[in-house]
C-alpha atoms as a PDB file:
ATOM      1  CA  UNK A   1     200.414 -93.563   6.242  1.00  0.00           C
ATOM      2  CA  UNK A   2     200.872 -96.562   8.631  1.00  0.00           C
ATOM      3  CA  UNK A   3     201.722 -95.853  12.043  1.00  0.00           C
ATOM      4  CA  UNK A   4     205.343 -97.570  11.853  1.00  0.00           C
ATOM      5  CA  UNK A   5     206.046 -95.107   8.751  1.00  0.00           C
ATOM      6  CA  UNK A   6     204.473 -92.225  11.012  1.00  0.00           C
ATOM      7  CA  UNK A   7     207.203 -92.911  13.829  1.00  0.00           C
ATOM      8  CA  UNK A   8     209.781 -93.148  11.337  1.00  0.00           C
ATOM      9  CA  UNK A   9     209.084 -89.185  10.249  1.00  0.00           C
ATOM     10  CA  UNK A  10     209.268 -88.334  13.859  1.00  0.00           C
ATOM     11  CA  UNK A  11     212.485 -90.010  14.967  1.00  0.00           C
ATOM     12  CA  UNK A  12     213.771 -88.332  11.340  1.00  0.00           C
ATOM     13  CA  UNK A  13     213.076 -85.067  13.097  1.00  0.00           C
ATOM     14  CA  UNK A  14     214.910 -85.246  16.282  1.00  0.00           C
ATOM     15  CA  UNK A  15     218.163 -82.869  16.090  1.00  0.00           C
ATOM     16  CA  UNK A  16     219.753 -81.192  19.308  1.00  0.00           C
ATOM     17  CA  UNK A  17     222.281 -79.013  19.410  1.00  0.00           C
ATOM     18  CA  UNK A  18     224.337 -77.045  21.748  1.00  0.00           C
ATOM     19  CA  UNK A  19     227.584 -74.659  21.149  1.00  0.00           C
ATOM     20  CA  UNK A  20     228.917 -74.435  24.819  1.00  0.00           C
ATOM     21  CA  UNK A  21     232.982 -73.742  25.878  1.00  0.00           C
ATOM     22  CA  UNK A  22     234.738 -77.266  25.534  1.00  0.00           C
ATOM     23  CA  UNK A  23     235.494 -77.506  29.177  1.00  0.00           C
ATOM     24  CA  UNK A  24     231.748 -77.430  29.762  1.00  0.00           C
ATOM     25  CA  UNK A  25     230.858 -79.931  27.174  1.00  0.00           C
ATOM     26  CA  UNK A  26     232.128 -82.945  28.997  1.00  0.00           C
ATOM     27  CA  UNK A  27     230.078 -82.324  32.007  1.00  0.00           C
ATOM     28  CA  UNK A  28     227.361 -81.891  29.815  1.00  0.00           C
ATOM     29  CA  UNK A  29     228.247 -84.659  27.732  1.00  0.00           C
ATOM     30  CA  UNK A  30     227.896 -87.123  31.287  1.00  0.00           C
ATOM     31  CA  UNK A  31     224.039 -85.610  32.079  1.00  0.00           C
ATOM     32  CA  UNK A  32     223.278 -86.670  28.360  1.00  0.00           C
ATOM     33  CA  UNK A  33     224.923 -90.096  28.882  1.00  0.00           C
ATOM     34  CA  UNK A  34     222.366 -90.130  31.939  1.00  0.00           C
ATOM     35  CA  UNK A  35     219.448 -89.020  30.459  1.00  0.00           C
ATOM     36  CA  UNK A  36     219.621 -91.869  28.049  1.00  0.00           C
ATOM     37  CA  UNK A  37     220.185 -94.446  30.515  1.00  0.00           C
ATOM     38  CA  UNK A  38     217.332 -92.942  32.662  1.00  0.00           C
ATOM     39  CA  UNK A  39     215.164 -94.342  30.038  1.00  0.00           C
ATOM     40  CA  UNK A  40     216.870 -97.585  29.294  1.00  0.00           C
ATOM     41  CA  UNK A  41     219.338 -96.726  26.474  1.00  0.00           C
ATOM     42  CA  UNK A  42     223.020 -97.435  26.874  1.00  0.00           C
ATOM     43  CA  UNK A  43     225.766 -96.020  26.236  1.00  0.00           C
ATOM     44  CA  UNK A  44     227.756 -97.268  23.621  1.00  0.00           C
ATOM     45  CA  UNK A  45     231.638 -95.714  22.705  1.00  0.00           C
ATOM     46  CA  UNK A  46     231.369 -94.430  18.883  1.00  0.00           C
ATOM     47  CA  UNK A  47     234.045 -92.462  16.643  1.00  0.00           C
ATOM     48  CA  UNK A  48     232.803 -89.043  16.664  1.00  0.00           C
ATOM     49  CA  UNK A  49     231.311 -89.905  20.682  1.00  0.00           C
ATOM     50  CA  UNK A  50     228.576 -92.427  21.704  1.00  0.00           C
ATOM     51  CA  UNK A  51     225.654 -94.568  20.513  1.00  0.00           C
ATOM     52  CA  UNK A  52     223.172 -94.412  22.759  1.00  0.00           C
ATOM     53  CA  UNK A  53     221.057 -97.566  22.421  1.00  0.00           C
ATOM     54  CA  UNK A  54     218.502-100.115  24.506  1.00  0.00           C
ATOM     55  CA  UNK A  55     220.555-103.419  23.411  1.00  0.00           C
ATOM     56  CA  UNK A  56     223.696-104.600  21.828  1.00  0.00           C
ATOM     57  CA  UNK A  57     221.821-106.490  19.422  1.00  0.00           C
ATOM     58  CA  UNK A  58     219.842-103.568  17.976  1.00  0.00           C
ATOM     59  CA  UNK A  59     222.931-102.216  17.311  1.00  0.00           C
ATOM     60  CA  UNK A  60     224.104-104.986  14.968  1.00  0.00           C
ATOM     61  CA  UNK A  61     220.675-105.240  13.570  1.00  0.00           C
ATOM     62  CA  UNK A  62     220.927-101.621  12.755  1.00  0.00           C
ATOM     63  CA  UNK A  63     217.551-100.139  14.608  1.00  0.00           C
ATOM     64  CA  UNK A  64     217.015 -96.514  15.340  1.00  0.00           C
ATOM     65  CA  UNK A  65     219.054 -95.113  18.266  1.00  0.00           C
ATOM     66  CA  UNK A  66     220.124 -91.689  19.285  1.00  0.00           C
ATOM     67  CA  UNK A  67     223.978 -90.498  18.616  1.00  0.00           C
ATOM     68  CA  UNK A  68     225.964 -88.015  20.447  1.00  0.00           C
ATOM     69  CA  UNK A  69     228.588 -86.239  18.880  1.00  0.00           C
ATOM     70  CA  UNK A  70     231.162 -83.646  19.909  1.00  0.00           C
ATOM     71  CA  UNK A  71     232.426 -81.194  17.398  1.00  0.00           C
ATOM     72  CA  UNK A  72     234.840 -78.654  18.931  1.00  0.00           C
ATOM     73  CA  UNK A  73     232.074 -76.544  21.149  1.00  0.00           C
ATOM     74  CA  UNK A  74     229.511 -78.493  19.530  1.00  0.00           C
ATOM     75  CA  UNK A  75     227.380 -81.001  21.612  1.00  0.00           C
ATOM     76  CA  UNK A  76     224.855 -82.852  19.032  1.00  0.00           C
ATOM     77  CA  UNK A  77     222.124 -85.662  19.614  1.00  0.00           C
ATOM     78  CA  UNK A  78     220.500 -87.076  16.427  1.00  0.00           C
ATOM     79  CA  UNK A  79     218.826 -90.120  15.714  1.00  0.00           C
ATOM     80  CA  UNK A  80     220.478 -92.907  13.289  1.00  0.00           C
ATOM     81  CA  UNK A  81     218.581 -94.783  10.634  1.00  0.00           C
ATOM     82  CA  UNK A  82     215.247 -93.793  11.977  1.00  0.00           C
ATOM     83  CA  UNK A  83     213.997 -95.169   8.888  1.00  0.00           C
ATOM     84  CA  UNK A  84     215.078 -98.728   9.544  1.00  0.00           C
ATOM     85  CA  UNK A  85     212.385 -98.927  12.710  1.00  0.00           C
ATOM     86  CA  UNK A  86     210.867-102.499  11.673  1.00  0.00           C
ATOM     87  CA  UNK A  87     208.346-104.523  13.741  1.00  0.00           C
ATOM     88  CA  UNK A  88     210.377-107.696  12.607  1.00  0.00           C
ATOM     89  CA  UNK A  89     213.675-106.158  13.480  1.00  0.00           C
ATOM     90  CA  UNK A  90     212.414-105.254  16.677  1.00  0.00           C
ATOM     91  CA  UNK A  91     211.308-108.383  17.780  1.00  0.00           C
ATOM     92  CA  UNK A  92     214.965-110.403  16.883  1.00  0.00           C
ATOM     93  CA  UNK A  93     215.918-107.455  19.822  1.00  0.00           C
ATOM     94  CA  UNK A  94     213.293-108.368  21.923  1.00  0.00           C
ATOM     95  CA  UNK A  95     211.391-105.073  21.676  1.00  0.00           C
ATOM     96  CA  UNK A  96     208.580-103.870  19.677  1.00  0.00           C
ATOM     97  CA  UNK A  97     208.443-100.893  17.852  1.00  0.00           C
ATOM     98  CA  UNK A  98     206.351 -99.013  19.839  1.00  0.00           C
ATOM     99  CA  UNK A  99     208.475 -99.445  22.985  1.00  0.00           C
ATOM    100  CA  UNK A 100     211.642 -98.242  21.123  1.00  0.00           C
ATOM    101  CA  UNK A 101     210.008 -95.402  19.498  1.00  0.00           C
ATOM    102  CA  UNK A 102     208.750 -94.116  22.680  1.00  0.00           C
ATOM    103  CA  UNK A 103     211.888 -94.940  24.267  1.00  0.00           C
ATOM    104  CA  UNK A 104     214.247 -92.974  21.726  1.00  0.00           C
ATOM    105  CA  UNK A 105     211.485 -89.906  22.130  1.00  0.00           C
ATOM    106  CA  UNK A 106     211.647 -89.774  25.824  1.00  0.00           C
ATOM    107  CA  UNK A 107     215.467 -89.935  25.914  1.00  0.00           C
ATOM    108  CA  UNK A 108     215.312 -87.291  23.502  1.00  0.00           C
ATOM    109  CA  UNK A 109     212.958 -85.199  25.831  1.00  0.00           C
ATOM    110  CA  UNK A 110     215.160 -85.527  28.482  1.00  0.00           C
ATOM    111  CA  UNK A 111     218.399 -84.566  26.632  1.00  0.00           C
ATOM    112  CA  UNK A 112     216.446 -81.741  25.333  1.00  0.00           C
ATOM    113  CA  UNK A 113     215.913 -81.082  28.674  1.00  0.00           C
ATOM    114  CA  UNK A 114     219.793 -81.157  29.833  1.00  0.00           C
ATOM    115  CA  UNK A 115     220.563 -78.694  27.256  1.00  0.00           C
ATOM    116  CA  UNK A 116     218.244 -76.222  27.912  1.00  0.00           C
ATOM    117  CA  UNK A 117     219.354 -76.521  31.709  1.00  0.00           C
ATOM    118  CA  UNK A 118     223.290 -76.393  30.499  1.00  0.00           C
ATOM    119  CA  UNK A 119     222.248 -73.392  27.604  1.00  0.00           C
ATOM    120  CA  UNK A 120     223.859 -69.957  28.272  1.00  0.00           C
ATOM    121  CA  UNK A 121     222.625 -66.393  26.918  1.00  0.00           C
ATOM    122  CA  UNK A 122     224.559 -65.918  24.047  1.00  0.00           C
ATOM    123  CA  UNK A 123     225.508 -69.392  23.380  1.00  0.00           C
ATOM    124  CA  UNK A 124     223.725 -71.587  20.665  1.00  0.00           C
ATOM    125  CA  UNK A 125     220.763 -73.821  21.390  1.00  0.00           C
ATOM    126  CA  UNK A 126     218.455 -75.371  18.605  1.00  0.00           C
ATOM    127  CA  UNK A 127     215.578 -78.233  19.377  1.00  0.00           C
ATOM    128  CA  UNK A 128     213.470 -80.103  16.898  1.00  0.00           C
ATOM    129  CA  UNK A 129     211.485 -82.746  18.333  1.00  0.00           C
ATOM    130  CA  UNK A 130     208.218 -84.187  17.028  1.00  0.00           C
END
């Protein structure tokens, strides 16, 4: 397996997840916005909540970045098209693939880290990183 296909399978298994009471999800929702731009990602305005991604133009060129969703008491981080990390794509961004894997995976960490902080006994909390 190449090592581009071996960060592919990772990103593919970051999925965070957090049932908290709606009124607590937005404040949580703004230390996940910051964790992401704590490690260079940006926060981008999406249907079901944000994008959160290290340029505009690997957005429109489709490469990996995390999304945030909110579903009712739901706070979710996943990351889209992890399967489209490309070395060539990456470079038209001005990145390599590398640097946006590792990027994605830290922001991840640090998300991961938000919700354990924001997590409640009783209330729902499931990780998967790599």
């Amino acid at each position: 397996m190449s090592e581009i296909e071996d960060m592919r399978q990772r990103l593919a298994k970051i999925h965070l997840t957090l049932k908290a009471p709606p009124k607590r999800i937005e404040k949580i929702l703004g230390e996940v916005i910051e964790a992401g731009r704590s490690v260079g990602l940006s926060p981008e305005r999406r249907a079901e909540g944000y994008a959160l991604i290290p340029s505009r133009e690997a957005a429109v060129i489709g490469l990996p970045h995390l999304r945030v969703a909110i579903i009712s008491d739901l706070l979710t981080v996943w990351v889209r098209a992890p399967y489209s990390l490309d070395e060539e794509r990456c470079m038209i961004a001005g990145i390599n693939a590398g640097e946006l894997y590792e990027m994605i995976l830290a922001g991840a960490m640090r998300i991961a880290e938000v919700m354990r902080k924001n997590s409640s006994s009783g209330e729902f909390l499931q990780i998967s990183l790599p």
